[in-house]
Protein backbone atom coordinates (compact mmCIF):
# COMPACT_ATOMS: atom_id res chain seq x y z
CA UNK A 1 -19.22 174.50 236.76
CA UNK A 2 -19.26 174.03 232.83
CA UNK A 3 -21.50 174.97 230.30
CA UNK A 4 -22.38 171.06 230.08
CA UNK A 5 -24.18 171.56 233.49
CA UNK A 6 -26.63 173.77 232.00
CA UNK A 7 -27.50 171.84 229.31
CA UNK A 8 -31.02 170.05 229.19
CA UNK A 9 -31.01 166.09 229.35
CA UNK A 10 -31.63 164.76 226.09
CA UNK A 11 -34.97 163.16 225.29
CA UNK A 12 -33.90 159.39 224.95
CA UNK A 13 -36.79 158.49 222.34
CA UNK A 14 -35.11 161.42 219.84
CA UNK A 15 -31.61 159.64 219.23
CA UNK A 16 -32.22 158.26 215.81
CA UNK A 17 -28.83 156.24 215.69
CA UNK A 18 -27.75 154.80 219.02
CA UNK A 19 -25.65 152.05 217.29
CA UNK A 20 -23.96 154.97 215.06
CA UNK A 21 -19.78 155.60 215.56
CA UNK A 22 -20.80 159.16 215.62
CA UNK A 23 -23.58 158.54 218.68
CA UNK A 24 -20.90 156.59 220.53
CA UNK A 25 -18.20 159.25 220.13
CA UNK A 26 -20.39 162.06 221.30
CA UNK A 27 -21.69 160.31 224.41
CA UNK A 28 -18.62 158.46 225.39
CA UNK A 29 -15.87 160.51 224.21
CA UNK A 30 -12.80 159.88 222.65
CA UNK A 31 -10.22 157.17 223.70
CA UNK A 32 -7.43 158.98 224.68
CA UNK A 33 -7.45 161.55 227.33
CA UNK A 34 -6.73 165.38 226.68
CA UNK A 35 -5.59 167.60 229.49
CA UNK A 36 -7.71 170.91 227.77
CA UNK A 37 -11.18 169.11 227.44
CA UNK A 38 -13.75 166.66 228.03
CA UNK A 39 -13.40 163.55 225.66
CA UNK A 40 -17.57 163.12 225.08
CA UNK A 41 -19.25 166.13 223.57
CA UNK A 42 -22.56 166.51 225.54
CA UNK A 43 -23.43 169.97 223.68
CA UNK A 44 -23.06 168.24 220.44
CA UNK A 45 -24.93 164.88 221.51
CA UNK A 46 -27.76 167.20 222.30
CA UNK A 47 -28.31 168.68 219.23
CA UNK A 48 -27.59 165.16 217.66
CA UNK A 49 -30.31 163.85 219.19
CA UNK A 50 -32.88 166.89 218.66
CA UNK A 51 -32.04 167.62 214.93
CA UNK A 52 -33.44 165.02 211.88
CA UNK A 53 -30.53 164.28 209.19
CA UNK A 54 -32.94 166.55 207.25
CA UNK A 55 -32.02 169.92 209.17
CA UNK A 56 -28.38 168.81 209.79
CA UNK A 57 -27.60 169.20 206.02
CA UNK A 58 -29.67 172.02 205.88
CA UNK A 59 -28.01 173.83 208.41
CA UNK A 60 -24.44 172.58 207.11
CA UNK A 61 -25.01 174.12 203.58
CA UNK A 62 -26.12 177.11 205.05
CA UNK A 63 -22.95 177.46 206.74
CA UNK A 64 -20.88 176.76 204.00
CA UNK A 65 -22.56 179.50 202.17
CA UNK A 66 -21.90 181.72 204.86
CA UNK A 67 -18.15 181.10 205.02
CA UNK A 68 -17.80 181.17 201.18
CA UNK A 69 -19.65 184.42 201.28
CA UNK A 70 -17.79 187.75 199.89
């Protein structure tokens, strides 16, 4: 089993950009086939679909500041 197993289904009404190249990437994968990993990303996709655009930039300057941190 994988980790992806675990993972709660995603509340359909919550994806705020079904249309979006990033949506599509996430839930279908990539094009080309690796032999180390899935080609969709259900972990990401999930919190895709649960955080706002808001708390995604939030939570990416938060962890620049972390990795720029002394």
């Amino acid at each position: 089993m994988r980790y992806e197993d675990f993972l709660p289904l995603p509340d359909e009404s919550t994806f705020q950009e079904r249309s979006s190249v990033l949506y599509k990437l996430l839930a279908s994968g990539r094009a080309s086939d690796i032999n180390f990993d899935i080609s969709n990303s259900p972990l990401s996709l999930l919190l895709y679909s649960l955080l706002t655009t808001e708390q995604i930039n939030h939570l990416l300057s938060v962890a620049q500041a972390m990795f720029t941190a002394t």
